[in-house]
N, C-alpha and C. Protein backbone atom coordinates (compact mmCIF):
# COMPACT_ATOMS: atom_id res chain seq x y z
N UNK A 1 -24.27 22.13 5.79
CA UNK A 1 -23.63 21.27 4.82
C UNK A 1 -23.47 22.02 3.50
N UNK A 2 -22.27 22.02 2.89
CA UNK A 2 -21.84 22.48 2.04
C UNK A 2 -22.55 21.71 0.03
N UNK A 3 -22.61 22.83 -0.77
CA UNK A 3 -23.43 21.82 -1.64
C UNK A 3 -21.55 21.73 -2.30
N UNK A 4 -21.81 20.33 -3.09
CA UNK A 4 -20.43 19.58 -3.72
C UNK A 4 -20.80 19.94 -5.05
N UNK A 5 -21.61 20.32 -5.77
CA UNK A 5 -21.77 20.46 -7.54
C UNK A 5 -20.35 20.40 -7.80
N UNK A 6 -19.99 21.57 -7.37
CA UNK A 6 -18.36 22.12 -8.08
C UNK A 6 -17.45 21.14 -7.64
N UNK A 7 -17.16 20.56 -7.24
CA UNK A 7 -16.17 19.34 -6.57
C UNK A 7 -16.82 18.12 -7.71
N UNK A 8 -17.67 18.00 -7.57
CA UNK A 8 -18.37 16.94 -8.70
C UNK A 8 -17.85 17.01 -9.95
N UNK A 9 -17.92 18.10 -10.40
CA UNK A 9 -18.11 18.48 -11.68
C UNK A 9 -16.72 18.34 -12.18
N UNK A 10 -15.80 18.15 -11.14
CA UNK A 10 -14.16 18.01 -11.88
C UNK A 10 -13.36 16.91 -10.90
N UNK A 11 -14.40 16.59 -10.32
CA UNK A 11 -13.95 15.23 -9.24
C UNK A 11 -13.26 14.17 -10.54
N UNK A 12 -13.41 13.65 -11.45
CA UNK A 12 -13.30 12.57 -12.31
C UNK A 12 -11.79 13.26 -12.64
N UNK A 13 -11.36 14.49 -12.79
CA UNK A 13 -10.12 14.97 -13.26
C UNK A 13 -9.07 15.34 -12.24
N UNK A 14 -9.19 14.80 -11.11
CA UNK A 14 -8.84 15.02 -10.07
C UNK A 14 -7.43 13.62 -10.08
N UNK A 15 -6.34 13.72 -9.59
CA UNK A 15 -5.34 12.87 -9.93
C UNK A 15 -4.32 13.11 -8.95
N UNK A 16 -3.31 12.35 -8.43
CA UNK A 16 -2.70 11.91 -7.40
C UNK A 16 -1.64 13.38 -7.59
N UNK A 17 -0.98 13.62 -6.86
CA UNK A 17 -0.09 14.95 -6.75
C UNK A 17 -0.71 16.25 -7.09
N UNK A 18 -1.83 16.57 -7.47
CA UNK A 18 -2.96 17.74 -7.27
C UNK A 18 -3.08 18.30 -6.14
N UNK A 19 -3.11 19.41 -5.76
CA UNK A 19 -3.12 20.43 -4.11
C UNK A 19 -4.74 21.10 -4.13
N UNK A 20 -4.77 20.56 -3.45
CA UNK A 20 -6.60 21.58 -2.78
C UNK A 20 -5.87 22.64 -2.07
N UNK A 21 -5.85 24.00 -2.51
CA UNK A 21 -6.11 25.05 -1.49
C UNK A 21 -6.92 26.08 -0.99
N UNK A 22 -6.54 25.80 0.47
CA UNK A 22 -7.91 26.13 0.97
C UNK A 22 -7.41 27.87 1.93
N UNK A 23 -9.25 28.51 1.96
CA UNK A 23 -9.07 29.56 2.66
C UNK A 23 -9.90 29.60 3.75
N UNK A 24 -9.65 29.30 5.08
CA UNK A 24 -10.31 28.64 5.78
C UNK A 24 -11.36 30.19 6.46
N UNK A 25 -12.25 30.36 6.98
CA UNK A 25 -13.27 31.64 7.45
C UNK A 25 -12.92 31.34 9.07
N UNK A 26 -12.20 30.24 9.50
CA UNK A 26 -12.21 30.39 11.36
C UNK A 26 -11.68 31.08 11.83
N UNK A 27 -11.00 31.40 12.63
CA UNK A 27 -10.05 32.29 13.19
C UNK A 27 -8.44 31.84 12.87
N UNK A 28 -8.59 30.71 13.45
CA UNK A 28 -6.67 30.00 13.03
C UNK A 28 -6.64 30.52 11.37
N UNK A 29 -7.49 30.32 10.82
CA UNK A 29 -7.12 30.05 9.02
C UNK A 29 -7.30 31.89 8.65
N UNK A 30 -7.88 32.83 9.62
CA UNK A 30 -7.65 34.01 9.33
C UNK A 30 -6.39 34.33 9.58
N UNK A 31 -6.16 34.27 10.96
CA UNK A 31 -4.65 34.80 11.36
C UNK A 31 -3.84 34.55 10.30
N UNK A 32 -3.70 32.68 9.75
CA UNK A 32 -2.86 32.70 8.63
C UNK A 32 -2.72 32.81 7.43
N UNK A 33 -3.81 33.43 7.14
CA UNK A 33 -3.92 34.42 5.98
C UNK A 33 -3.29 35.80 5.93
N UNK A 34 -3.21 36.30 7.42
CA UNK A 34 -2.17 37.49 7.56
C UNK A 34 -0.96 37.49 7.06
N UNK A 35 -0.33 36.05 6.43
CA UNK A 35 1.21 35.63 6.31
C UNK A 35 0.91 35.14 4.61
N UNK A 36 -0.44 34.69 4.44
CA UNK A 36 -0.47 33.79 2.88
C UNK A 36 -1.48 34.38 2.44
N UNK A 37 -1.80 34.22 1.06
CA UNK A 37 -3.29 34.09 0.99
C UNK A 37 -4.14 33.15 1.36
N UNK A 38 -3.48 31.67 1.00
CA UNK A 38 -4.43 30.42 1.71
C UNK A 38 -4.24 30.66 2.93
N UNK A 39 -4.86 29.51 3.84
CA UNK A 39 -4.57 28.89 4.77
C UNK A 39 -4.40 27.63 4.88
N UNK A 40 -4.59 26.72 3.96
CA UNK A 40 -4.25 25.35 4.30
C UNK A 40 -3.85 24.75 2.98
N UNK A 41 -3.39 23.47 2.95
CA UNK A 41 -2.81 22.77 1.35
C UNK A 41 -3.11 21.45 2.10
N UNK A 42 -3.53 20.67 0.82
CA UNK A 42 -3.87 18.81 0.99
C UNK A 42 -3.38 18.53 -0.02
N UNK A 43 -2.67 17.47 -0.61
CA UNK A 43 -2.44 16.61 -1.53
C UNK A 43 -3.68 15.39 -1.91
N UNK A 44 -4.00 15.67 -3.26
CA UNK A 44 -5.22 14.39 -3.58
C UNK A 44 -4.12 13.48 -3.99
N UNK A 45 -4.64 11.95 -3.75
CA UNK A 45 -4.41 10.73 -4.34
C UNK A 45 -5.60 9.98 -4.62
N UNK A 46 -5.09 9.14 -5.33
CA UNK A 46 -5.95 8.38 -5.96
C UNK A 46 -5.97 6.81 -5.29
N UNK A 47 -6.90 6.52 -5.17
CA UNK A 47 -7.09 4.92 -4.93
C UNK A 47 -8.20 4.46 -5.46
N UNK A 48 -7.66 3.88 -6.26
CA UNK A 48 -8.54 3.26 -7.46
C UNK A 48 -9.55 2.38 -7.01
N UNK A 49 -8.66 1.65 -6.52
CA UNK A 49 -9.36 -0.07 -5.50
C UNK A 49 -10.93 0.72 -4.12
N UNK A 50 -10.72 1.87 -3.96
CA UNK A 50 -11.61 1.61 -3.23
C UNK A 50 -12.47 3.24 -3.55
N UNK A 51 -12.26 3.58 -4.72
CA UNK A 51 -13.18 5.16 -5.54
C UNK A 51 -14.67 4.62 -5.53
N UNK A 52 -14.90 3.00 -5.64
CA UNK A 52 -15.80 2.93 -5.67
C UNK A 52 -16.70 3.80 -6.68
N UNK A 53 -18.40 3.40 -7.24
CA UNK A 53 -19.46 3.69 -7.92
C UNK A 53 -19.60 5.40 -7.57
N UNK A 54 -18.92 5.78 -6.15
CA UNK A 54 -19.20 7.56 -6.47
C UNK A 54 -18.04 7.96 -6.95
N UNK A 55 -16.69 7.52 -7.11
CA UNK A 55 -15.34 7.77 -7.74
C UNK A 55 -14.65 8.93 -6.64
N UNK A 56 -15.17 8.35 -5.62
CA UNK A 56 -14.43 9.12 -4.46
C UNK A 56 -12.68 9.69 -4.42
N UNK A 57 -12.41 10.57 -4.22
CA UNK A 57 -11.04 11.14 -3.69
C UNK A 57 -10.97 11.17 -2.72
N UNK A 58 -9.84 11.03 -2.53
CA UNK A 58 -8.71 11.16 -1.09
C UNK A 58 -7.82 12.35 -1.27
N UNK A 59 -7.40 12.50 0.15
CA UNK A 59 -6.31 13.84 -0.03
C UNK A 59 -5.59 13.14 1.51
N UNK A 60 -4.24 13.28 1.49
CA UNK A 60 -3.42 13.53 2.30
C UNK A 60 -2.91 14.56 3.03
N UNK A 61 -3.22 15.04 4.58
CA UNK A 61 -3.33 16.29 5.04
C UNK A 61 -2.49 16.34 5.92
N UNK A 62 -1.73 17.46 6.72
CA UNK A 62 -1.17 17.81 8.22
C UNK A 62 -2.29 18.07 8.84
N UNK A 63 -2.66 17.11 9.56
CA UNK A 63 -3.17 16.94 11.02
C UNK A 63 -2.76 17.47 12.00
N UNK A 64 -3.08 18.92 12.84
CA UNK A 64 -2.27 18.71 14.14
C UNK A 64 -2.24 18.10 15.15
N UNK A 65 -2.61 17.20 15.40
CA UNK A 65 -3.28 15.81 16.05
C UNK A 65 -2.52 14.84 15.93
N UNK A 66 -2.69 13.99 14.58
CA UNK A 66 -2.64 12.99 13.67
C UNK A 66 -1.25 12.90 13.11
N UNK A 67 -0.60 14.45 12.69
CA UNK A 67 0.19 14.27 11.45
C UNK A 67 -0.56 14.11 10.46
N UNK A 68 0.02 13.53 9.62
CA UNK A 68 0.07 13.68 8.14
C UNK A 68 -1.11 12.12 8.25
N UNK A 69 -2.20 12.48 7.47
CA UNK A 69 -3.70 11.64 7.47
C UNK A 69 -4.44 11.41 6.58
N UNK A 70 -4.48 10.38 6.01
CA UNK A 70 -5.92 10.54 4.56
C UNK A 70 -7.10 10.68 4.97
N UNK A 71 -7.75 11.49 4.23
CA UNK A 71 -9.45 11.60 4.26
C UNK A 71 -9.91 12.30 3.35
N UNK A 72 -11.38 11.61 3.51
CA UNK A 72 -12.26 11.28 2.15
C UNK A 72 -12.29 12.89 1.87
N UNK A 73 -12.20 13.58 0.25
CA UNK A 73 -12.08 14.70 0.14
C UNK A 73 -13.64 14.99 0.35
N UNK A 74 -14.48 14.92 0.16
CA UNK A 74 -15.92 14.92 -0.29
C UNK A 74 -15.87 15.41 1.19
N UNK A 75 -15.90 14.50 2.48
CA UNK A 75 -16.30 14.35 3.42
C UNK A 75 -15.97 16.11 4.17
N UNK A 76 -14.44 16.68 3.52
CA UNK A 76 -13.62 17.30 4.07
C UNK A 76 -14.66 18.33 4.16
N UNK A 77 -14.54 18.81 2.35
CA UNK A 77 -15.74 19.68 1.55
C UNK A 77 -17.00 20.15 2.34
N UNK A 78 -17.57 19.05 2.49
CA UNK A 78 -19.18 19.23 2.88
C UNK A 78 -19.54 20.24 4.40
N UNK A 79 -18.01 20.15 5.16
CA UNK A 79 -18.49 20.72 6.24
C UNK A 79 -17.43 21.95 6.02
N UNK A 80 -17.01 21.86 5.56
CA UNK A 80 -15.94 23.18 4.93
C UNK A 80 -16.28 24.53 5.56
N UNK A 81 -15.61 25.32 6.38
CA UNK A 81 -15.96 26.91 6.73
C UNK A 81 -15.22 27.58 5.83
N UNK A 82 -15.12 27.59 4.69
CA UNK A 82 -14.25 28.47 4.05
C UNK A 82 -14.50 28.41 2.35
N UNK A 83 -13.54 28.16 1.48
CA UNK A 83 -13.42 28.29 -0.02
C UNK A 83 -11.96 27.17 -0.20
N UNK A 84 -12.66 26.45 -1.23
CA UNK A 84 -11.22 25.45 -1.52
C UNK A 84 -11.48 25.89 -3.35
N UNK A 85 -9.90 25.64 -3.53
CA UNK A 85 -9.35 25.37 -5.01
C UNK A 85 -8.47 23.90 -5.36
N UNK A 86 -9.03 23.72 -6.68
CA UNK A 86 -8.41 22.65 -6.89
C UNK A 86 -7.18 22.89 -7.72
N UNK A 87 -5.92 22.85 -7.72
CA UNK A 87 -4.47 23.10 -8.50
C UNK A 87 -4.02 21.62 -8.99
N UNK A 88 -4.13 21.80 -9.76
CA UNK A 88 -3.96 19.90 -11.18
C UNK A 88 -2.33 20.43 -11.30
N UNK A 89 -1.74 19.18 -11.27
CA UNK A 89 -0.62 19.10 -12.08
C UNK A 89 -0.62 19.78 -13.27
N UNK A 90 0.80 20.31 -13.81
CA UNK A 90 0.61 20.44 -15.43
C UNK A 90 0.82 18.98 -15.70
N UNK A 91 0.54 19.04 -17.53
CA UNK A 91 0.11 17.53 -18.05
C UNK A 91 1.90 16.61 -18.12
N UNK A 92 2.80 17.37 -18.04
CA UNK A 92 4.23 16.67 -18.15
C UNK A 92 4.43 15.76 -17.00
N UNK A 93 3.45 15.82 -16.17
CA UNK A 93 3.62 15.15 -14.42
C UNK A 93 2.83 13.91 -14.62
N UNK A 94 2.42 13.36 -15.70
CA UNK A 94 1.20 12.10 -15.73
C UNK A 94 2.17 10.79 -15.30
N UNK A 95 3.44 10.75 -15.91
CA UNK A 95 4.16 9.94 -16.00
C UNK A 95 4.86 9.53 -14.42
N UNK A 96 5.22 10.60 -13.74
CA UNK A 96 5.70 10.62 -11.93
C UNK A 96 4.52 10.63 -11.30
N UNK A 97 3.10 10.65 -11.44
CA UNK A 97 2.51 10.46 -10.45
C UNK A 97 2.49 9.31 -9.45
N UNK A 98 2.27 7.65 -9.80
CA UNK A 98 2.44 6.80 -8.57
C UNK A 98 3.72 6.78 -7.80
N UNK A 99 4.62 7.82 -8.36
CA UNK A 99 6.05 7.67 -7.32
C UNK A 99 5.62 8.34 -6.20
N UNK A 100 4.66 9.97 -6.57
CA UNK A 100 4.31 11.29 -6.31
C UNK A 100 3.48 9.92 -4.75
N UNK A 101 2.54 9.39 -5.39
CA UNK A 101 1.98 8.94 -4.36
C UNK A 101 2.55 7.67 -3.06
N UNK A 102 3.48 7.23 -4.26
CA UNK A 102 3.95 5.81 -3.10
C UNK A 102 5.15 7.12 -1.59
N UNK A 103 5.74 7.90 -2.65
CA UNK A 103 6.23 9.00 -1.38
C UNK A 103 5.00 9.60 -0.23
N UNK A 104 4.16 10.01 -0.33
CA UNK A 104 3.41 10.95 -0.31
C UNK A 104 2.85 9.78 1.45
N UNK A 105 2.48 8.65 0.76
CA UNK A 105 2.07 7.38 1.39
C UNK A 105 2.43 7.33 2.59
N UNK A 106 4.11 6.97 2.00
CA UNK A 106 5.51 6.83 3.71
C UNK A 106 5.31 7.66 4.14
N UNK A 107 4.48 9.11 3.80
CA UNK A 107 4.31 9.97 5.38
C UNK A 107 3.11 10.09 6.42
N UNK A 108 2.42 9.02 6.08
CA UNK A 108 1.15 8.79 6.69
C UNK A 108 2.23 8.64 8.40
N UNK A 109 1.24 9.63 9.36
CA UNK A 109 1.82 9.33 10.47
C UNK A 109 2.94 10.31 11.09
N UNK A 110 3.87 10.84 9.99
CA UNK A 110 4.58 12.06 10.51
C UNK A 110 4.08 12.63 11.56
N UNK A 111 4.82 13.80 12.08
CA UNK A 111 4.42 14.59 13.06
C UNK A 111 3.89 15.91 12.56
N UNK A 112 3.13 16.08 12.84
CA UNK A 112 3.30 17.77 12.27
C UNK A 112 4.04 18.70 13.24
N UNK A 113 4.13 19.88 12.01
CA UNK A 113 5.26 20.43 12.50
C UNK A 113 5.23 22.14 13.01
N UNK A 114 5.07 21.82 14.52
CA UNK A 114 4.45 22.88 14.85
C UNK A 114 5.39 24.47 14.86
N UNK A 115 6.84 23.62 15.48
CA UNK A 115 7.78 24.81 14.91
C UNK A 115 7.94 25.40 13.87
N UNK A 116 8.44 24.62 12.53
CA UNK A 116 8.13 24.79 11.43
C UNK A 116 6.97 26.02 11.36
N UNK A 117 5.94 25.81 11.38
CA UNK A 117 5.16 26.67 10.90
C UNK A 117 5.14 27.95 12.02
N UNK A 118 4.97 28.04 12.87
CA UNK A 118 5.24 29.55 13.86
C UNK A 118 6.75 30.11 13.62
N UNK A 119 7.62 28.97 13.13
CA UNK A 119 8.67 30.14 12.61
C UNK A 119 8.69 30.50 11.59
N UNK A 120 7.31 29.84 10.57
CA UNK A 120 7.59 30.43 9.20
C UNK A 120 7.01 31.96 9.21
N UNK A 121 6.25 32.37 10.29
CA UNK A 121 5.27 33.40 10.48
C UNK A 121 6.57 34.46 10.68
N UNK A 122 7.64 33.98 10.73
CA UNK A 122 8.92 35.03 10.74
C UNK A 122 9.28 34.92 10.02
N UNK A 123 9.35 34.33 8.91
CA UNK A 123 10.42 34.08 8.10
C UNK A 123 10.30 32.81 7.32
N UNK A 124 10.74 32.08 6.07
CA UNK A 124 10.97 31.08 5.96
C UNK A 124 11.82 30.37 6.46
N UNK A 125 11.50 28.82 6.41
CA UNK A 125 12.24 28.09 7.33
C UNK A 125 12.40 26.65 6.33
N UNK A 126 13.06 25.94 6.79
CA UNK A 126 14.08 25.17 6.28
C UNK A 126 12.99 23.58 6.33
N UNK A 127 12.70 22.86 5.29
CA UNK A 127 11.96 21.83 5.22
C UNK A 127 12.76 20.80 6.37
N UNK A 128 11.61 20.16 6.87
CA UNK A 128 12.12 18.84 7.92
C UNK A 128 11.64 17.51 7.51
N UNK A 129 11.88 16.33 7.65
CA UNK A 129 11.90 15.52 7.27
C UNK A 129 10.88 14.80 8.37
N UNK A 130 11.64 15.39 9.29
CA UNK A 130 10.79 14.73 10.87
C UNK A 130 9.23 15.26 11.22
N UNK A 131 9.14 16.25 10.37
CA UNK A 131 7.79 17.15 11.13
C UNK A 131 7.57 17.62 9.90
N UNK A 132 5.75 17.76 9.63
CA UNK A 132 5.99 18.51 8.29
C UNK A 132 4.49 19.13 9.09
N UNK A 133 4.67 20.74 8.32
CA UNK A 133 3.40 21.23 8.26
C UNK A 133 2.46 20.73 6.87
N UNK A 134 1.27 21.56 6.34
CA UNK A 134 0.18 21.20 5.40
C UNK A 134 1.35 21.22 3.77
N UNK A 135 1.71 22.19 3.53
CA UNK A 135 2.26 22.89 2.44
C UNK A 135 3.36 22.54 2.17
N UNK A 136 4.48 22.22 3.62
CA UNK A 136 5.50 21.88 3.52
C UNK A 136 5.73 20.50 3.09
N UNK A 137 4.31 19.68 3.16
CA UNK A 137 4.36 18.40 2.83
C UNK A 137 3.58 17.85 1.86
N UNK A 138 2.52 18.67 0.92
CA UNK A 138 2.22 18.61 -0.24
C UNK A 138 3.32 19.13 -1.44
N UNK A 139 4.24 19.87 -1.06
CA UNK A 139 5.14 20.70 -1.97
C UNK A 139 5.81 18.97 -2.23
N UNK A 140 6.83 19.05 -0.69
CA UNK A 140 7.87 17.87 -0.75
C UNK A 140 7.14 16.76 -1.61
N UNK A 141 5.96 16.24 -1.42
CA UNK A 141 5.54 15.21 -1.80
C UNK A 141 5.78 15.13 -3.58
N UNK A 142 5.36 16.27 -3.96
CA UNK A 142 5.74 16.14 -5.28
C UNK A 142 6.79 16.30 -6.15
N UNK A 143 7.82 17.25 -5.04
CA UNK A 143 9.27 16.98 -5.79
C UNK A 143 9.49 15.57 -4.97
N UNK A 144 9.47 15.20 -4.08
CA UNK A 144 9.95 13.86 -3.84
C UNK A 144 9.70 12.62 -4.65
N UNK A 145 8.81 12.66 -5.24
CA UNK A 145 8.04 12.04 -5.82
C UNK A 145 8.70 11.85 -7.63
N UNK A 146 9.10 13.18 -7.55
CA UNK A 146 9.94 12.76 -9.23
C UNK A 146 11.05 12.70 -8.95
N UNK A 147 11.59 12.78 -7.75
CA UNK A 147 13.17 12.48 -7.69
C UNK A 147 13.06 10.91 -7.68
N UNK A 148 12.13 10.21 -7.11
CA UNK A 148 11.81 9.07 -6.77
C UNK A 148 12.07 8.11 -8.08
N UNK A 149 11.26 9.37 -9.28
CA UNK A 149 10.88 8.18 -10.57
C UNK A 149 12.54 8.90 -11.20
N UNK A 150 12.92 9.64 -11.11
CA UNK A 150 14.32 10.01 -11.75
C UNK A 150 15.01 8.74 -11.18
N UNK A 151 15.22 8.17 -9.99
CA UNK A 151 15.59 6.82 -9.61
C UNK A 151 15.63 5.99 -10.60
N UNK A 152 14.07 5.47 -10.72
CA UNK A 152 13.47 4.95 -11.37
C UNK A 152 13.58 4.49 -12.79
N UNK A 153 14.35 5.99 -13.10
CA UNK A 153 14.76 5.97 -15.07
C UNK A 153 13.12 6.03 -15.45
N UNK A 154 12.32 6.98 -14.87
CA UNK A 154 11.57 7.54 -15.85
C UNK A 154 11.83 8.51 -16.43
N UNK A 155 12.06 8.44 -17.81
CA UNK A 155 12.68 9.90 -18.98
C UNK A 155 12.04 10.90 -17.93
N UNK A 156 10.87 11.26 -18.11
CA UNK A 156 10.57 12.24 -18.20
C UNK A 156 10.77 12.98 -16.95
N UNK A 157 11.16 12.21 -15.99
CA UNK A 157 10.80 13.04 -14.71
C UNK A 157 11.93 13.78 -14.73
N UNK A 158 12.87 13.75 -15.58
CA UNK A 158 14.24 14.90 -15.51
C UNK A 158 13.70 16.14 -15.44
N UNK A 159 12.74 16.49 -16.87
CA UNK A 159 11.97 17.89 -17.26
C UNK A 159 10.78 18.01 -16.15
N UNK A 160 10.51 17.06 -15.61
CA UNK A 160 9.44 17.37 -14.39
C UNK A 160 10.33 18.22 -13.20
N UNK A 161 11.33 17.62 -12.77
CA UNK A 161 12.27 17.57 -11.54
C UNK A 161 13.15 19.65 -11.97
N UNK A 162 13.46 19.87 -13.06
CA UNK A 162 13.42 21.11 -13.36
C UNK A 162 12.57 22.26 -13.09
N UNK A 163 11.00 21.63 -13.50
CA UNK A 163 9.98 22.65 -13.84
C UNK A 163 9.69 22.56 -11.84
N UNK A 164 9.82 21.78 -11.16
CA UNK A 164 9.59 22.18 -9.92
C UNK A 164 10.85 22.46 -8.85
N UNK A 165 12.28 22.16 -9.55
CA UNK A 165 13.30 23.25 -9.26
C UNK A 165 12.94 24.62 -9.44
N UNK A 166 12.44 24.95 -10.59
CA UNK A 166 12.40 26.61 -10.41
C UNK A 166 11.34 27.28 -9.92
N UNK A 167 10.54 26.38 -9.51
CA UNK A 167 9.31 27.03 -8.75
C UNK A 167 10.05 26.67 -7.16
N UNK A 168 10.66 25.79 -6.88
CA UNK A 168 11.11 25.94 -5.81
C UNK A 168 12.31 27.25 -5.22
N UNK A 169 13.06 27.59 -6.45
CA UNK A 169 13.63 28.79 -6.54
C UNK A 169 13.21 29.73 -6.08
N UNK A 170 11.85 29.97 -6.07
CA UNK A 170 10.92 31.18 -6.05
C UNK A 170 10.98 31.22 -4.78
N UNK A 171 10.93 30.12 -3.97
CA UNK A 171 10.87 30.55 -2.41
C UNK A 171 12.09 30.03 -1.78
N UNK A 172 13.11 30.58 -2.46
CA UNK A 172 14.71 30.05 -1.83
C UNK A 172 14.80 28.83 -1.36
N UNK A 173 14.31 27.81 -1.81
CA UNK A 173 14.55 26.28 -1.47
C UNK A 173 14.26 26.41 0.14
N UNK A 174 13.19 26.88 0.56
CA UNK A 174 11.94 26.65 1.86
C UNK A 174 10.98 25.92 1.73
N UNK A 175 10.94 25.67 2.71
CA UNK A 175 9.49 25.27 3.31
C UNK A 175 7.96 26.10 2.51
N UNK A 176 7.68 25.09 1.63
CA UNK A 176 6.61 26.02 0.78
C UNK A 176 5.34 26.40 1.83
N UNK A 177 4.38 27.85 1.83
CA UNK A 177 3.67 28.26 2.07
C UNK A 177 2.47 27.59 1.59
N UNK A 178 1.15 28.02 1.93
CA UNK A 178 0.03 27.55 1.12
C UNK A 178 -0.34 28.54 -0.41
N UNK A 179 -0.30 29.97 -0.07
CA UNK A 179 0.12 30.49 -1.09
C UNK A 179 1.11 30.85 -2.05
N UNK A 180 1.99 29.96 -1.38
CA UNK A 180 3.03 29.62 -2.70
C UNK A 180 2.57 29.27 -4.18
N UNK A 181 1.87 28.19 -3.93
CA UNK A 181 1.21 27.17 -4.98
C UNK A 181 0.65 28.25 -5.97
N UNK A 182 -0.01 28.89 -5.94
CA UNK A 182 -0.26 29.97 -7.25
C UNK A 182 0.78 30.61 -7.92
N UNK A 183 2.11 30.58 -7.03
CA UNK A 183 3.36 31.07 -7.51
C UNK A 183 4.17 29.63 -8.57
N UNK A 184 3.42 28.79 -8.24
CA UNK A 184 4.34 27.55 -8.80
C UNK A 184 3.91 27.21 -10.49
N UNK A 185 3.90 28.12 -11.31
CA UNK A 185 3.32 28.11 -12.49
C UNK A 185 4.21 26.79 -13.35
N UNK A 186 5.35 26.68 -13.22
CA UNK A 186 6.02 25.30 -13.61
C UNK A 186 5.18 24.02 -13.35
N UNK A 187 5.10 24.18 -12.10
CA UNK A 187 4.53 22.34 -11.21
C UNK A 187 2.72 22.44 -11.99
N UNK A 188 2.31 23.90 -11.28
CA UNK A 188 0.74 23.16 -11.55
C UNK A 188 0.21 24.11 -12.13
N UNK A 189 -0.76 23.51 -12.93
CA UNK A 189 -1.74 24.55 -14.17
C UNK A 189 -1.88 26.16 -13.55
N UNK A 190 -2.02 27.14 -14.17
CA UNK A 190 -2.42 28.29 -13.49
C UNK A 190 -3.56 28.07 -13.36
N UNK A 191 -4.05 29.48 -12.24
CA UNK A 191 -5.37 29.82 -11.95
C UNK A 191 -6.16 28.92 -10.82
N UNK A 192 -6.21 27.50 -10.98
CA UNK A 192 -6.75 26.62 -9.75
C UNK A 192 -7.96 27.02 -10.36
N UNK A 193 -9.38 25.94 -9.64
CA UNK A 193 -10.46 25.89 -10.02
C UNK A 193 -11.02 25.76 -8.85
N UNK A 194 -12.23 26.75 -8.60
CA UNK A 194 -12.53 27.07 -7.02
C UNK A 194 -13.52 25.41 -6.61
N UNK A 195 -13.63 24.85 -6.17
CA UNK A 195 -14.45 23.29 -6.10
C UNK A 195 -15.41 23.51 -4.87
């Protein structure tokens, strides 16, 4: 069992459209480190109604099983074979977050996407709607998510919906990687915080 201090210690700052990335020590999460530096991406959300007295997080994951699945982040952590980082929104994203999440939500259940990801090991490949891998569906979630509140007529998500246009630039409008996300200096704070 893994000790949580570091997950603790910034659990309270932890907020809905935030990416855990992870570097997994098994074998699957080595191989795909041959292609990224991570190996895996989760989206945290927030649910207020049930954080309960320990102020628990959630994260939304690709399951290859399941699809796309919430679970308790803590729970994820504790048995963890590897190293996770926590990547926060920058602070211009406070305003699109419950869109970030009511999108993020409707994909409980997807498929994951097994093509998708063995053809990204060639190459990038083209986001699906129908199938999402880990990365490909924490990325989407958060531009989806301010296109959502641009709907919406929230001002701000115009200058949000930009700052993750040009990080999407960076990887020719693909299917984001897990080590993309350190490349996405627009969307989320630099550096990540190891948890």
């Amino acid at each position: 069992m893994n000790d949580l201090e570091k997950y603790y210690s910034c659990r309270d700052d932890m907020s809905t459209g935030d990416v855990i990335l992870y570097e997994s020590d098994d074998p699957i999460g080595r191989a795909i480190r041959l292609f990224t530096p991570k190996s895996h991406t989760s989206l945290v959300v927030r649910l207020r109604d049930y954080e309960g007295k320990e102020k628990r997080r959630f994260i939304l994951e690709a399951n290859a099983i399941h699809g796309i699945i919430p679970v308790l982040l803590s729970k994820k952590l504790e048995n963890y074979s590897g190293r996770a980082w926590w990547y926060p929104l920058r602070p211009e994203f406070e305003p699109v977050r419950r869109h970030i999440g009511t999108w993020a939500f409707g994909q409980i259940g997807v498929k994951y996407d097994f093509g998708g990801l063995f053809l990204s090991a060639l190459g990038r490949v083209s986001e699906s709607a129908r199938a999402l891998f880990c990365s490909e569906f924490a990325f989407a979630a958060d531009r989806e998510g301010v296109e959502g509140a641009i709907l919406d007529g929230i001002p701000q998500a115009r200058d949000c919906y930009n700052l993750i246009f040009n990080d999407w630039e960076k990887i020719k409008f693909k299917a984001a990687w897990p080590g993309d996300f350190e490349k996405f200096t627009g969307t989320y704070r630099l550096g990540g915080q190891l948890i």
